[in-house]
N, C-alpha and C. Protein backbone atom coordinates (compact mmCIF):
# COMPACT_ATOMS: atom_id res chain seq x y z
N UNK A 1 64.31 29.11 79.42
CA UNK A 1 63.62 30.23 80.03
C UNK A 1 64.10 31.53 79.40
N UNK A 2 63.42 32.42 79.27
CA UNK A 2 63.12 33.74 78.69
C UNK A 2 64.26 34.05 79.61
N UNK A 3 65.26 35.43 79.21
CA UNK A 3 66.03 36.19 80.02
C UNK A 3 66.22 37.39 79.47
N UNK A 4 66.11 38.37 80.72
CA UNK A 4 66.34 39.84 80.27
C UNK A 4 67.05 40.56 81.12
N UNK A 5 68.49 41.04 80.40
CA UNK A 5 69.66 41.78 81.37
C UNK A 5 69.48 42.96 81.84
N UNK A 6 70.05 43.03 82.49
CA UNK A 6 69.87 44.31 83.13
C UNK A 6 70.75 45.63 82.35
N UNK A 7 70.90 45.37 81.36
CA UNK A 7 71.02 46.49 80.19
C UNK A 7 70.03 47.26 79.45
N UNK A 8 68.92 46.40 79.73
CA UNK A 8 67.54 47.46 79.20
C UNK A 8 66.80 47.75 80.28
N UNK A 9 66.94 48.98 80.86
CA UNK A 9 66.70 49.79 81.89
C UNK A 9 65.94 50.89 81.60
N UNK A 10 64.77 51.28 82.39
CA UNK A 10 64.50 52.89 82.35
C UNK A 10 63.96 53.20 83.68
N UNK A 11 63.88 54.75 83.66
CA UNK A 11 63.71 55.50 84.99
C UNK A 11 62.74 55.77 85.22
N UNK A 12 61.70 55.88 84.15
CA UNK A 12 60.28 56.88 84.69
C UNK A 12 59.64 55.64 83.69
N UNK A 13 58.65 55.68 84.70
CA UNK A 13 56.95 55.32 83.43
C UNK A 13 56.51 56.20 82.67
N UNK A 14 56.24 55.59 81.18
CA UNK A 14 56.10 56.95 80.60
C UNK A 14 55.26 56.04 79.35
N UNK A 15 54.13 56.78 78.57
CA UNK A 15 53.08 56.27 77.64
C UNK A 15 53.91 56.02 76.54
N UNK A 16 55.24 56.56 76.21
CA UNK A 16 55.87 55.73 74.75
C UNK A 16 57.22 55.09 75.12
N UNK A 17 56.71 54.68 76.07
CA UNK A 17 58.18 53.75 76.07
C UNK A 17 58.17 52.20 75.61
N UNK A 18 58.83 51.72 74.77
CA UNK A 18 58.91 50.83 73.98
C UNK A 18 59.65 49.35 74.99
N UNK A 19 59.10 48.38 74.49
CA UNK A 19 59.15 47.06 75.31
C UNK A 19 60.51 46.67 74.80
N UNK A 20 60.89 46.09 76.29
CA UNK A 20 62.43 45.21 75.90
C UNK A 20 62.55 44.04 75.25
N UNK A 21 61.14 43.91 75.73
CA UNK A 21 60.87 42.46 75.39
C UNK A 21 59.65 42.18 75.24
N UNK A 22 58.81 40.99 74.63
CA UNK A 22 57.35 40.57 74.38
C UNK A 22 57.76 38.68 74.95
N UNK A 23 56.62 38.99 75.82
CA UNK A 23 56.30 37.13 75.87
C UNK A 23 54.94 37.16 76.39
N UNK A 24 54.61 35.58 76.21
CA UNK A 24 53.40 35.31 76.62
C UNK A 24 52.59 35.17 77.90
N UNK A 25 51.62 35.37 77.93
CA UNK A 25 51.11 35.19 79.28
C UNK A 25 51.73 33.68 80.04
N UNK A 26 51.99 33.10 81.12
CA UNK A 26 51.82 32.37 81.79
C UNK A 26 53.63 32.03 81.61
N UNK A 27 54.36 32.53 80.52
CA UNK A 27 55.63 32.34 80.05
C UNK A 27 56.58 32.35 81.41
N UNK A 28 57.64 32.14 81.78
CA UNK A 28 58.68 32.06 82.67
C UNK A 28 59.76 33.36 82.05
N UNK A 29 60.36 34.75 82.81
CA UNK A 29 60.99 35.44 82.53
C UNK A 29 62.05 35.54 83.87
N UNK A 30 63.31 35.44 83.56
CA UNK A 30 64.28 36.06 84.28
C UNK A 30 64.74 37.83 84.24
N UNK A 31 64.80 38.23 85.48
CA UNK A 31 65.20 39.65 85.04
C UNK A 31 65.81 39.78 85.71
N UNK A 32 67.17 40.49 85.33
CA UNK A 32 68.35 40.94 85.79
C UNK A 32 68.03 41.99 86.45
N UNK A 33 68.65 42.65 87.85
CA UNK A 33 68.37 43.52 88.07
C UNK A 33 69.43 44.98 88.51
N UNK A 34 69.36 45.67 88.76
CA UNK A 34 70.19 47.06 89.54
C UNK A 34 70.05 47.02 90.49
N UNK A 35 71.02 47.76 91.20
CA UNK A 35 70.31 48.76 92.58
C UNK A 35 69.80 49.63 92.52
N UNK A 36 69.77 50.13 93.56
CA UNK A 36 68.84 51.59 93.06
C UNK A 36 69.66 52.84 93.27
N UNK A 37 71.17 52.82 92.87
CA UNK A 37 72.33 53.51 91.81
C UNK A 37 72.74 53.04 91.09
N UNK A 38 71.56 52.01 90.23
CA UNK A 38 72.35 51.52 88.61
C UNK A 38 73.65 50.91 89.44
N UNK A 39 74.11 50.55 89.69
CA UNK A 39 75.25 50.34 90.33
C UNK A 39 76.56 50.82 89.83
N UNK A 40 76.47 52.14 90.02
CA UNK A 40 77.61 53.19 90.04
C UNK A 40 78.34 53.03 90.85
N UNK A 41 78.25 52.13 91.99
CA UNK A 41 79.02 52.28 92.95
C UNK A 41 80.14 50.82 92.79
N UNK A 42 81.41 51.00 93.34
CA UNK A 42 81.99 50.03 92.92
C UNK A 42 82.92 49.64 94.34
N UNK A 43 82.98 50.74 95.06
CA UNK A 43 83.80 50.78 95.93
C UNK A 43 83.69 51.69 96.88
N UNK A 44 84.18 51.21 98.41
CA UNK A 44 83.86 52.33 99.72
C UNK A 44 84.67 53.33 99.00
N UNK A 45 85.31 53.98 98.41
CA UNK A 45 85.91 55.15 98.15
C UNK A 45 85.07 55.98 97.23
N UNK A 46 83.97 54.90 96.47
CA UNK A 46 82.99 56.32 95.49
C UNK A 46 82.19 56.92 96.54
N UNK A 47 81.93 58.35 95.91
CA UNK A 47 81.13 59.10 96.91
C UNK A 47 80.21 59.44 96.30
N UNK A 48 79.16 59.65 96.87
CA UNK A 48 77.81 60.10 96.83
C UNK A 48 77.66 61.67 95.64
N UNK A 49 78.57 62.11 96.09
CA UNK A 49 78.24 63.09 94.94
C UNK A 49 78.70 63.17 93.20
N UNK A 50 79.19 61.83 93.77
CA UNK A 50 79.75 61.34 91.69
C UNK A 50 78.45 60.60 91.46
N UNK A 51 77.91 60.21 91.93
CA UNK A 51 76.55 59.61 91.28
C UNK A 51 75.46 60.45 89.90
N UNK A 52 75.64 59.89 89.38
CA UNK A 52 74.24 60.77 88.47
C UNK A 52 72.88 60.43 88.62
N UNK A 53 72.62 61.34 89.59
CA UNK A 53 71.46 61.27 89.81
C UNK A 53 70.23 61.45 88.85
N UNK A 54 70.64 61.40 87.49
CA UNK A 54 69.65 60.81 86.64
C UNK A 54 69.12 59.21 86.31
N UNK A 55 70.11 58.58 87.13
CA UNK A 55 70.32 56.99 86.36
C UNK A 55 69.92 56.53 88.09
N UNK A 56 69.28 57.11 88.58
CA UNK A 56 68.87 56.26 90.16
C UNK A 56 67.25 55.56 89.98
N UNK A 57 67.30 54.84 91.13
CA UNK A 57 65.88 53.62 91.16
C UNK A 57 65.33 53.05 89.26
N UNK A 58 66.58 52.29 88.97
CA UNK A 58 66.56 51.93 87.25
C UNK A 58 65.47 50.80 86.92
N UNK A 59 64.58 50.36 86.24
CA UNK A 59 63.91 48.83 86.26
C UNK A 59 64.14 48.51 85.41
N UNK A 60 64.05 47.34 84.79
CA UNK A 60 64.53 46.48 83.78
C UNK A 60 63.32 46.41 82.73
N UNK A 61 63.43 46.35 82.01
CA UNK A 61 62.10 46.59 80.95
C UNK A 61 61.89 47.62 80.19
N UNK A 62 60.65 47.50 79.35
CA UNK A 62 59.61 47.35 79.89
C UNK A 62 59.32 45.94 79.33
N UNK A 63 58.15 45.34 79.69
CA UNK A 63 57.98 43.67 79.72
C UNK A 63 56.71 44.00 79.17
N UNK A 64 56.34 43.16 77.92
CA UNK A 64 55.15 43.48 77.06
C UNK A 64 55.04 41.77 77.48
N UNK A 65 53.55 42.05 77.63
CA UNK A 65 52.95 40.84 77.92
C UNK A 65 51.76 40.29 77.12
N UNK A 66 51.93 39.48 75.92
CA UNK A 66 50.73 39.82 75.26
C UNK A 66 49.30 39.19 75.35
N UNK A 67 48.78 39.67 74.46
CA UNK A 67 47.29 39.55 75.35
C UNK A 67 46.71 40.82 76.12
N UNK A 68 47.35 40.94 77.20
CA UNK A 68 47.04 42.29 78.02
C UNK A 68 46.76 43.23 77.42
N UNK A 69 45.81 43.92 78.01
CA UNK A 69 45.22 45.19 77.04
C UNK A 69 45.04 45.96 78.55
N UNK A 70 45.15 47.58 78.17
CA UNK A 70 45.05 48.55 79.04
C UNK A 70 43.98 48.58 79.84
N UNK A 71 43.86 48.66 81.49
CA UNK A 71 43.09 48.39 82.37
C UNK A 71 42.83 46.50 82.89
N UNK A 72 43.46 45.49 82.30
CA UNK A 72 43.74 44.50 82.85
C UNK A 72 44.31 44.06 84.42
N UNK A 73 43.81 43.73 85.12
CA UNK A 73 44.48 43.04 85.86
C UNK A 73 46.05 41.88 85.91
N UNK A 74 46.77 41.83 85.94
CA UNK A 74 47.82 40.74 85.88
C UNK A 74 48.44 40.51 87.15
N UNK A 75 48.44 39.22 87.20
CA UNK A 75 48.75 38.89 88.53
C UNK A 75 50.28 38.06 88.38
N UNK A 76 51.69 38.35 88.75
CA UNK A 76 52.67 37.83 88.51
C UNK A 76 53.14 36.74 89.57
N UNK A 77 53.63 35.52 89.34
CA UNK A 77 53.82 34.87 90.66
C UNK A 77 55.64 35.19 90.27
N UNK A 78 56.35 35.59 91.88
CA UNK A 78 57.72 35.43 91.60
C UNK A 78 58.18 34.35 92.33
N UNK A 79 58.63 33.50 91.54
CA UNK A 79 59.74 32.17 91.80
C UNK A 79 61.01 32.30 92.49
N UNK A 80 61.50 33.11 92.71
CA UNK A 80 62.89 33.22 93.09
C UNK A 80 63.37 34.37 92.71
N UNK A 81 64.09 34.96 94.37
CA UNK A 81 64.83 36.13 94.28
C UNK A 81 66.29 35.61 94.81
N UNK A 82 67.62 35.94 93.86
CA UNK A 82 68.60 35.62 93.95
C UNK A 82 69.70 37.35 93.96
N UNK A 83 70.43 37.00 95.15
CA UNK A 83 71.22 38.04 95.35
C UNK A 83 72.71 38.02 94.89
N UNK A 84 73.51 38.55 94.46
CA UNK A 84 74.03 37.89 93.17
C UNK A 84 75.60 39.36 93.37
N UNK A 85 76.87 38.96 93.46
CA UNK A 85 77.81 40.39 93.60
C UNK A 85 77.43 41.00 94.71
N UNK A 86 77.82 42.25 95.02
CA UNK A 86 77.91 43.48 95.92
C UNK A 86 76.34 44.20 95.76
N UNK A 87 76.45 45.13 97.22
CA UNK A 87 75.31 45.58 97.12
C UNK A 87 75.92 46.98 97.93
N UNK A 88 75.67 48.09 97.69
CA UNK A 88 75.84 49.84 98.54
C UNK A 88 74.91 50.23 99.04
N UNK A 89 75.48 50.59 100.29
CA UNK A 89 74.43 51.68 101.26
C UNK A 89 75.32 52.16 101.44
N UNK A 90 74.55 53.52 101.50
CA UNK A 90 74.54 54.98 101.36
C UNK A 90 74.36 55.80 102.64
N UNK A 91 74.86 56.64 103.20
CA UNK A 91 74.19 57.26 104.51
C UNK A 91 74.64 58.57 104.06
N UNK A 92 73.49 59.39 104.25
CA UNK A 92 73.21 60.69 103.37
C UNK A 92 73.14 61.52 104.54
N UNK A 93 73.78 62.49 104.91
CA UNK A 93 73.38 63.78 105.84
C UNK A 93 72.14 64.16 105.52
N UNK A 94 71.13 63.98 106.15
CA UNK A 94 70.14 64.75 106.03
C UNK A 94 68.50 64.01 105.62
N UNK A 95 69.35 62.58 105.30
CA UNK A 95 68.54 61.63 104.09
C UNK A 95 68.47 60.61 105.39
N UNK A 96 67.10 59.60 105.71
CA UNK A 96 66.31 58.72 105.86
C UNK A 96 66.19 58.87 107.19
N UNK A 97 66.03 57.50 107.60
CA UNK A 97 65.34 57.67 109.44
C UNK A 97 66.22 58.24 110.54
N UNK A 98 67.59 58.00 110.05
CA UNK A 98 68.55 58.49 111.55
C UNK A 98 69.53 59.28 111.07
N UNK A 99 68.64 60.33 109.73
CA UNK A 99 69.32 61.85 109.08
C UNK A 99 70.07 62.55 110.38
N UNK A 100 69.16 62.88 111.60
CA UNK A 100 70.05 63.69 112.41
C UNK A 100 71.18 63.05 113.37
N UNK A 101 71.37 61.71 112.93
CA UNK A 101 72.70 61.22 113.24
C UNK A 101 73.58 60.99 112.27
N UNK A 102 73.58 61.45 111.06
CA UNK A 102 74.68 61.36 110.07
C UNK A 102 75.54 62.57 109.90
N UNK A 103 76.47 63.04 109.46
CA UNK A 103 76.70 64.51 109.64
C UNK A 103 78.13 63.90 108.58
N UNK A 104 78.18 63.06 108.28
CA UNK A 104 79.54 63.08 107.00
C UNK A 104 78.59 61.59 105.77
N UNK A 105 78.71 62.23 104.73
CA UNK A 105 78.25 60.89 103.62
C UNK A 105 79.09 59.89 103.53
N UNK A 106 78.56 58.63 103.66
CA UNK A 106 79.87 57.47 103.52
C UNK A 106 78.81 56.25 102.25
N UNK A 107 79.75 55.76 102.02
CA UNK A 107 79.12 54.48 101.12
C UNK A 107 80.24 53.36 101.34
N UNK A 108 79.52 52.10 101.67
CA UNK A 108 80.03 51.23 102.24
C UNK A 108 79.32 50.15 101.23
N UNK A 109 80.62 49.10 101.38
CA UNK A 109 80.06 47.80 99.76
C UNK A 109 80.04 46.75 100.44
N UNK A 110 78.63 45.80 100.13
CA UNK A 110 78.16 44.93 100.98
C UNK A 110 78.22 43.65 100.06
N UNK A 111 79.24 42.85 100.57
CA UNK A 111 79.18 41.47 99.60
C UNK A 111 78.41 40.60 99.92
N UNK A 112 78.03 39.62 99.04
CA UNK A 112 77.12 38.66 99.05
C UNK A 112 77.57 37.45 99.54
N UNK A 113 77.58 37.02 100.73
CA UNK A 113 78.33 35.55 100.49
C UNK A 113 77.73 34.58 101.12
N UNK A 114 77.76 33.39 100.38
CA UNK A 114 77.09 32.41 100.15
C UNK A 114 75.47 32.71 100.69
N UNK A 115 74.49 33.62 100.26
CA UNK A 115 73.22 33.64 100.22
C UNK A 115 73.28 34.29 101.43
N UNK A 116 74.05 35.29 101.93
CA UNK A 116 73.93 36.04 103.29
C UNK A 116 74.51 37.47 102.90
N UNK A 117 74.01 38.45 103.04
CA UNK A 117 74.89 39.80 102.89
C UNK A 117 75.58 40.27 104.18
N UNK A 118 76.66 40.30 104.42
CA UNK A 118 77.45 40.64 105.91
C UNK A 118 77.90 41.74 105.28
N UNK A 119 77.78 42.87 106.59
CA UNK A 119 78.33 44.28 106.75
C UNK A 119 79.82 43.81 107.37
N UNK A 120 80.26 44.81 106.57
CA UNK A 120 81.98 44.79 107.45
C UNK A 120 81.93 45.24 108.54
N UNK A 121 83.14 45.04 109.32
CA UNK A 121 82.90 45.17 110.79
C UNK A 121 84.09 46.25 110.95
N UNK A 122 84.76 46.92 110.18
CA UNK A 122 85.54 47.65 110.52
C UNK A 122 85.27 49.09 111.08
């Protein structure tokens, strides 16, 4: 099976951005993926404001599919989503549904274990 790491990354859609990769229609591709801080984060002690917020919501690709020509339809079936290491949440003063209950930024690291993500309980 085709595989593509999560080292070829970009941030924006954009008309010249060049493919990571080429395969065929109907082909089988693995893709590595990020979080959506590139995973800058390594530990409850990084904070929110060391992030570079240039390198946030990263995708893997781009994935040239050939055949496809501009205005195509493609329909992808996904086989399997595997959760894989640590994962960070973020609680932002000011940022998402329960902003006016946050009032200090924290980032907290969520391990994966055995096919379950558990929050610490501390």
């Amino acid at each position: 099976m085709t595989q593509l790491s999560n080292e070829h990354v970009f941030y924006a859609f954009e008309p010249g951005l060049e493919p990571a990769i080429r395969i065929e229609q109907g082909q089988k591709l693995t893709l590595e993926l990020k979080d959506c801080f590139s995973n800058q984060f390594s530990s409850a002690e990084d904070e929110i404001d060391s992030l570079d917020w240039d390198r946030i919501n990263p995708a893997t690709g781009p994935v040239y599919i050939e055949g496809v020509k501009a205005g195509d339809i493609v329909r992808i079936h996904l086989d399997t989503v595997a959760v894989t290491g640590h994962t960070t949440m973020a609680a932002i003063p000011g940022e998402g549904a329960l902003s006016e209950f946050i009032t200090v930024a924290e980032t907290t690291i969520i391990e994966n274990k055995a096919d379950s993500i558990v929050l610490p309980t501390e």
